[in-house]
N, C-alpha and C. Protein backbone atom coordinates (compact mmCIF):
# COMPACT_ATOMS: atom_id res chain seq x y z
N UNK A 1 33.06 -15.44 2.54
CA UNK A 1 31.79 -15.92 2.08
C UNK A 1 31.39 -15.16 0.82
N UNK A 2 31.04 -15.88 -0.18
CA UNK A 2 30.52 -15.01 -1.39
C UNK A 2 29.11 -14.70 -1.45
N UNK A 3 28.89 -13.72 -2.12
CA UNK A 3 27.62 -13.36 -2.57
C UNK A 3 27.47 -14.35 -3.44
N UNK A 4 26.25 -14.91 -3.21
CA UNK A 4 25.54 -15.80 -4.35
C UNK A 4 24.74 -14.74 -5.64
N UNK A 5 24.50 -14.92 -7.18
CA UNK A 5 23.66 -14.18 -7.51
C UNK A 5 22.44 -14.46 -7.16
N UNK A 6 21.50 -13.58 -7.47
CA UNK A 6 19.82 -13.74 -7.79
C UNK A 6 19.54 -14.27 -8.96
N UNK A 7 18.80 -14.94 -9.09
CA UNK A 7 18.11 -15.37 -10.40
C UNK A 7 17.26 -14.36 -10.58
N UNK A 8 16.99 -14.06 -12.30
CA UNK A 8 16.03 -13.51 -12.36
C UNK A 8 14.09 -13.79 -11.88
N UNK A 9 14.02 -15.19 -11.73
CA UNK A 9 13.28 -16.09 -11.01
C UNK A 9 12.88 -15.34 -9.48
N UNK A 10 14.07 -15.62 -8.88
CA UNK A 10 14.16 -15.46 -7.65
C UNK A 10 14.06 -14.63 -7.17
N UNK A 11 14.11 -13.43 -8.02
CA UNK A 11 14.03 -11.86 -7.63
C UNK A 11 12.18 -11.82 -7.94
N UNK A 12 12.27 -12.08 -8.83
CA UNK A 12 10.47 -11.73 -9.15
C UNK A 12 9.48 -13.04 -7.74
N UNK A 13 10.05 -14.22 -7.84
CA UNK A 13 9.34 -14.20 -6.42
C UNK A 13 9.11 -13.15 -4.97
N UNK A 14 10.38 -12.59 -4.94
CA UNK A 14 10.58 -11.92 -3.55
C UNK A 14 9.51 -11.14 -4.35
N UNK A 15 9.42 -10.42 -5.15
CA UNK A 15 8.93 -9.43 -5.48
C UNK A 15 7.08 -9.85 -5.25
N UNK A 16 6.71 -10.88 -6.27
CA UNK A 16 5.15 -11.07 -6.30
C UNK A 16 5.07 -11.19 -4.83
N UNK A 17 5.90 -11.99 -3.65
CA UNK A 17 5.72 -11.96 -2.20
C UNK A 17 5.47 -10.90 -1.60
N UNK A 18 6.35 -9.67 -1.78
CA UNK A 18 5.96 -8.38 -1.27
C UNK A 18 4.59 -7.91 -1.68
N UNK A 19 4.41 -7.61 -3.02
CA UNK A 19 3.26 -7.42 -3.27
C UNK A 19 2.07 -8.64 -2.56
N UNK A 20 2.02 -9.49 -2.48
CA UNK A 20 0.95 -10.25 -1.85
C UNK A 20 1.01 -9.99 -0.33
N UNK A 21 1.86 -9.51 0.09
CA UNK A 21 1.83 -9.57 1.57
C UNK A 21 0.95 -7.89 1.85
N UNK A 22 1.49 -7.08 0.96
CA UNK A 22 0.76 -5.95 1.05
C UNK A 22 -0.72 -5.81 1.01
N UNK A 23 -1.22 -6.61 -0.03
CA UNK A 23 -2.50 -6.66 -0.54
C UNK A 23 -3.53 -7.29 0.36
N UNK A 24 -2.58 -8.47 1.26
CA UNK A 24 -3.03 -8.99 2.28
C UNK A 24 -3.47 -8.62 3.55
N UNK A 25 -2.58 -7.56 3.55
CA UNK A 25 -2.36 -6.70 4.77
C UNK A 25 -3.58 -5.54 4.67
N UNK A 26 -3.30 -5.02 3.86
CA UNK A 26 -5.07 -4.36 3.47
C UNK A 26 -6.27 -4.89 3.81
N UNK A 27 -6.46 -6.14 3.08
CA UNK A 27 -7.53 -6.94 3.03
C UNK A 27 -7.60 -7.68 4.38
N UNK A 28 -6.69 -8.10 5.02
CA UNK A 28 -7.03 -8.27 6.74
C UNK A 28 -7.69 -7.20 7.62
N UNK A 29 -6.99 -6.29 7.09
CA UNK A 29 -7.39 -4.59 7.81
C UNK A 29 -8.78 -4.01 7.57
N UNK A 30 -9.27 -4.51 6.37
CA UNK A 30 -10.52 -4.37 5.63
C UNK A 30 -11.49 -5.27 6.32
N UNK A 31 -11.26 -6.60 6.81
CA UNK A 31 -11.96 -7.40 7.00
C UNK A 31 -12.36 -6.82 8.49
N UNK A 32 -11.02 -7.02 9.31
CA UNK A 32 -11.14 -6.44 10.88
C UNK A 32 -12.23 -5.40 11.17
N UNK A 33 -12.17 -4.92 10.11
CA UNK A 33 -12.71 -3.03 10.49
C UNK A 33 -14.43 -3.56 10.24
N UNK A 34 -14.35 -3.75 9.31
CA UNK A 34 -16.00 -4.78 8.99
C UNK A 34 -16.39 -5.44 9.91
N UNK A 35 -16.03 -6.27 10.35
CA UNK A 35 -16.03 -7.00 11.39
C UNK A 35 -16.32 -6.69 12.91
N UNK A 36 -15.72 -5.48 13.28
CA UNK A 36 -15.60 -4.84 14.54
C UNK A 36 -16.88 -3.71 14.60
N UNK A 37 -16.63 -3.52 13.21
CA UNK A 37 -17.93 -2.01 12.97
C UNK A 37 -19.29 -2.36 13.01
N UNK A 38 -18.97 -3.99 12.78
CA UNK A 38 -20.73 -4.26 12.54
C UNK A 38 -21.20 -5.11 13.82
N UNK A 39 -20.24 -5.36 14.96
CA UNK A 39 -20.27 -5.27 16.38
C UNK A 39 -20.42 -4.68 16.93
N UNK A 40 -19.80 -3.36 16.77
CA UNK A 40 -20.32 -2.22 17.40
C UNK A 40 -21.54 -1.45 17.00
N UNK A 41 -21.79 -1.72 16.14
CA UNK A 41 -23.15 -1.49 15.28
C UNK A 41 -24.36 -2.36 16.16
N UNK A 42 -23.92 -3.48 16.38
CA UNK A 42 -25.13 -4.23 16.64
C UNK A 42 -25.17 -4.21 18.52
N UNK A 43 -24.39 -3.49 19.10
CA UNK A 43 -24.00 -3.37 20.64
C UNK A 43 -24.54 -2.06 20.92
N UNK A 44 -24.38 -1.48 20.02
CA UNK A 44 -25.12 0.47 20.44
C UNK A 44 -26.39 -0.20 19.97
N UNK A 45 -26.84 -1.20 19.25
CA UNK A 45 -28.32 -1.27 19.04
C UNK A 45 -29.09 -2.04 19.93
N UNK A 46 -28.71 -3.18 20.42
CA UNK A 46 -28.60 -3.84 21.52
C UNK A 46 -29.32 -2.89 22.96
N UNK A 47 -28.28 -1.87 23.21
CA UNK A 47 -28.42 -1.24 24.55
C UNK A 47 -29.07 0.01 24.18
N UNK A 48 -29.59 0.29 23.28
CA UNK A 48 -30.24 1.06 23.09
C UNK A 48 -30.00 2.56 23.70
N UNK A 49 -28.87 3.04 23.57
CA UNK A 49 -28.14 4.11 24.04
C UNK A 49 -27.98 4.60 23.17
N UNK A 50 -27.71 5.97 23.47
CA UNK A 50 -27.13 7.21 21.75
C UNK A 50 -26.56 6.64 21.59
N UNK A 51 -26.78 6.99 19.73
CA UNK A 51 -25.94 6.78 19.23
C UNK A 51 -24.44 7.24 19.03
N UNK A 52 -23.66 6.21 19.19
CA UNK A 52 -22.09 6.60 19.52
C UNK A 52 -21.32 5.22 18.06
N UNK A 53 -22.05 4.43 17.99
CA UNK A 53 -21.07 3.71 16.92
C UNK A 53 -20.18 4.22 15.61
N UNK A 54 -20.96 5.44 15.15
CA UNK A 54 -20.44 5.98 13.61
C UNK A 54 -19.14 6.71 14.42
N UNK A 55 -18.42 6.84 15.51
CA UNK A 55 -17.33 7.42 16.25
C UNK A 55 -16.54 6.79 15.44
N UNK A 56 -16.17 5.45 16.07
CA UNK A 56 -14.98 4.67 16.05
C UNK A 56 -14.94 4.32 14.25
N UNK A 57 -16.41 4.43 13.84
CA UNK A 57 -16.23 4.04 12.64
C UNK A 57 -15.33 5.03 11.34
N UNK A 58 -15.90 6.62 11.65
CA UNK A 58 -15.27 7.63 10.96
C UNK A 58 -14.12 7.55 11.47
N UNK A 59 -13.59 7.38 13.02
CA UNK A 59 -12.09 7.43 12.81
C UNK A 59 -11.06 6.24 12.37
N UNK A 60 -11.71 5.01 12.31
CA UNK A 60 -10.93 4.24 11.66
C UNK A 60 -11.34 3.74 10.44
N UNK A 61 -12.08 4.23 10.08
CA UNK A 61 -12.07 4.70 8.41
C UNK A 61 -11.45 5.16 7.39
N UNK A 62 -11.12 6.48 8.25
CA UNK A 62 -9.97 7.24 7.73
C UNK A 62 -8.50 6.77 7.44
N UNK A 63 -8.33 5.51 8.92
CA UNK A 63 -6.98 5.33 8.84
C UNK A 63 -7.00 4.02 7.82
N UNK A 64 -8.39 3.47 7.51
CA UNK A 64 -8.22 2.51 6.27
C UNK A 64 -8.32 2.93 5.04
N UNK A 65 -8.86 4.02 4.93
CA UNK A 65 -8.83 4.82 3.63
C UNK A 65 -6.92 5.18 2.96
N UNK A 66 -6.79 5.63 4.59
CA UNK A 66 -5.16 5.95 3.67
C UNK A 66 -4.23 4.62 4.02
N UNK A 67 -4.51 3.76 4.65
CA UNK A 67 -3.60 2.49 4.19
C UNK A 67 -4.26 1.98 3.05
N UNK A 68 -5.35 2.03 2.30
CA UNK A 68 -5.49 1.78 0.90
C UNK A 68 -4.74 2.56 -0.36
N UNK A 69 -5.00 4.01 0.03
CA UNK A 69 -4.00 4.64 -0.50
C UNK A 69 -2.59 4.27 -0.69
N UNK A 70 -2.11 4.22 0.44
CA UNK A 70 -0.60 4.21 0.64
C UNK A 70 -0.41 2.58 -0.21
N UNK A 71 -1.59 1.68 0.09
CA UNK A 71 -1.16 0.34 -0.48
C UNK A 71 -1.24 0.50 -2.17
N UNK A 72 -2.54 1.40 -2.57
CA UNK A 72 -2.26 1.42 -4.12
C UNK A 72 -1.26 2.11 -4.66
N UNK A 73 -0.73 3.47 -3.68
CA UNK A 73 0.56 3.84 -4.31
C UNK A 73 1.46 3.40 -4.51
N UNK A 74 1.78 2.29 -3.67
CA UNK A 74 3.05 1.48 -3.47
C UNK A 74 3.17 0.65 -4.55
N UNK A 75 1.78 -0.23 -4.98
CA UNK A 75 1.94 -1.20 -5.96
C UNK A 75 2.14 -0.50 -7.35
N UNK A 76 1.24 0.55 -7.65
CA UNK A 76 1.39 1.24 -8.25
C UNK A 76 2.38 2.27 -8.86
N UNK A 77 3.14 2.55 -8.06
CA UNK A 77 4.53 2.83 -8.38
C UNK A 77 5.50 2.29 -8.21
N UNK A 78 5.56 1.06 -8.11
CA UNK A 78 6.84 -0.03 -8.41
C UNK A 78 6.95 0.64 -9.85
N UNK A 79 8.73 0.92 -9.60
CA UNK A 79 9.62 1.36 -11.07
C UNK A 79 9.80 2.62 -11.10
N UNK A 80 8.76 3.26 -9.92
CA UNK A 80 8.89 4.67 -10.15
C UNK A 80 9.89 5.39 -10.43
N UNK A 81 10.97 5.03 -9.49
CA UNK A 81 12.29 5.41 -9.08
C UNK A 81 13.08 5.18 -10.38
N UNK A 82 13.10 4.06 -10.83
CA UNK A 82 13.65 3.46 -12.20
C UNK A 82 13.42 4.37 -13.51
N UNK A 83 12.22 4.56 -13.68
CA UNK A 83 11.07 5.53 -14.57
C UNK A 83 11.88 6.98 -14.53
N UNK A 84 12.01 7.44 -13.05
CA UNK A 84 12.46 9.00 -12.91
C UNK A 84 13.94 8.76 -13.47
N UNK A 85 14.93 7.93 -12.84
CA UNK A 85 16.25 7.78 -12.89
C UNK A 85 16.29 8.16 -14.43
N UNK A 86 16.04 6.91 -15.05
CA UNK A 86 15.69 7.19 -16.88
C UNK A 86 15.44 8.29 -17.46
N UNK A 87 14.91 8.86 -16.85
CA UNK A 87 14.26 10.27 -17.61
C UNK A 87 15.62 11.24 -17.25
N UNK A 88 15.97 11.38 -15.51
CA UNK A 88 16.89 12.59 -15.73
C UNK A 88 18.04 12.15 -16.41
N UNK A 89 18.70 10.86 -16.55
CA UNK A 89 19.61 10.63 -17.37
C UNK A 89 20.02 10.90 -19.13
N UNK A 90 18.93 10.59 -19.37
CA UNK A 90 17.74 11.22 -20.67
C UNK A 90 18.26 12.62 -20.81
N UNK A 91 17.42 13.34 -20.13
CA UNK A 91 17.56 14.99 -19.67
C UNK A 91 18.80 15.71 -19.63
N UNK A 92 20.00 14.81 -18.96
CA UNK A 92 21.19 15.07 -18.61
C UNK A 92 22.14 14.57 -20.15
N UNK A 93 22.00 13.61 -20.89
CA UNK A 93 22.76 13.31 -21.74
C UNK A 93 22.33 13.90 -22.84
N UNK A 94 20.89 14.21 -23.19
CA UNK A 94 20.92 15.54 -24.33
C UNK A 94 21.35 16.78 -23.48
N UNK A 95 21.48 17.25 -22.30
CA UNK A 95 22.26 18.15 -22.39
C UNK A 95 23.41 18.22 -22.51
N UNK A 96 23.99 17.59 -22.35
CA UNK A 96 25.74 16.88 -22.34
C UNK A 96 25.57 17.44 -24.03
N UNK A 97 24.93 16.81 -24.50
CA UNK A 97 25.32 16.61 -26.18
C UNK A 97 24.95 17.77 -26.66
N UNK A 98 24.12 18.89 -26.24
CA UNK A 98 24.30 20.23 -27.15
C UNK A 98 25.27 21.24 -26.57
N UNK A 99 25.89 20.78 -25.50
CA UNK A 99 27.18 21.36 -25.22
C UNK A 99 28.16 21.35 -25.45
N UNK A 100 28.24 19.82 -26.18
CA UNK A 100 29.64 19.57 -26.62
C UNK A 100 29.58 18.36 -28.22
């Protein structure tokens, strides 16, 4: 069976796909948390019990804070790897060349 190539096409779809699925994935996570927080918001107000809602909220806050992170790093450093590779090659072939 052969390898078929990629189109250059076809590669940048997979690609805008990943990125949209990420962004999506955030923004579902974003929505949920909104959604749930302002239920539980309106259920501790409801029953009129201490307050306990800002709990669940600071701790899953946090964990949406750094899947935002982790999601802007990701988009954000597409090439990174590419970017570094370049450079030590760079780095490595002027040294090559004042050695010899």
């Amino acid at each position: 069976m052969e390898d078929t190539p990629v189109s250059e096409e076809q590669r940048l779809m997979r690609e805008a796909k990943r990125r949209v699925d990420m962004k999506m994935g955030f923004l579902t996570h974003l929505l949920v948390f909104v959604l749930v927080n302002v239920g539980l918001y309106l259920i501790n107000g409801f029953t009129g019990s201490q307050r306990w809602h800002h709990f669940p909220l600071w701790g899953w806050g946090l964990g949406l804070a750094i899947h935002g992170i982790v999601t802007l790093i990701a988009l954000q450093g597409s090439g990174l790897r590419e970017r570094m590779m370049d450079k030590e090659l760079q780095q490595l072939r002027e040294r090559q060349q004042r050695r010899g």
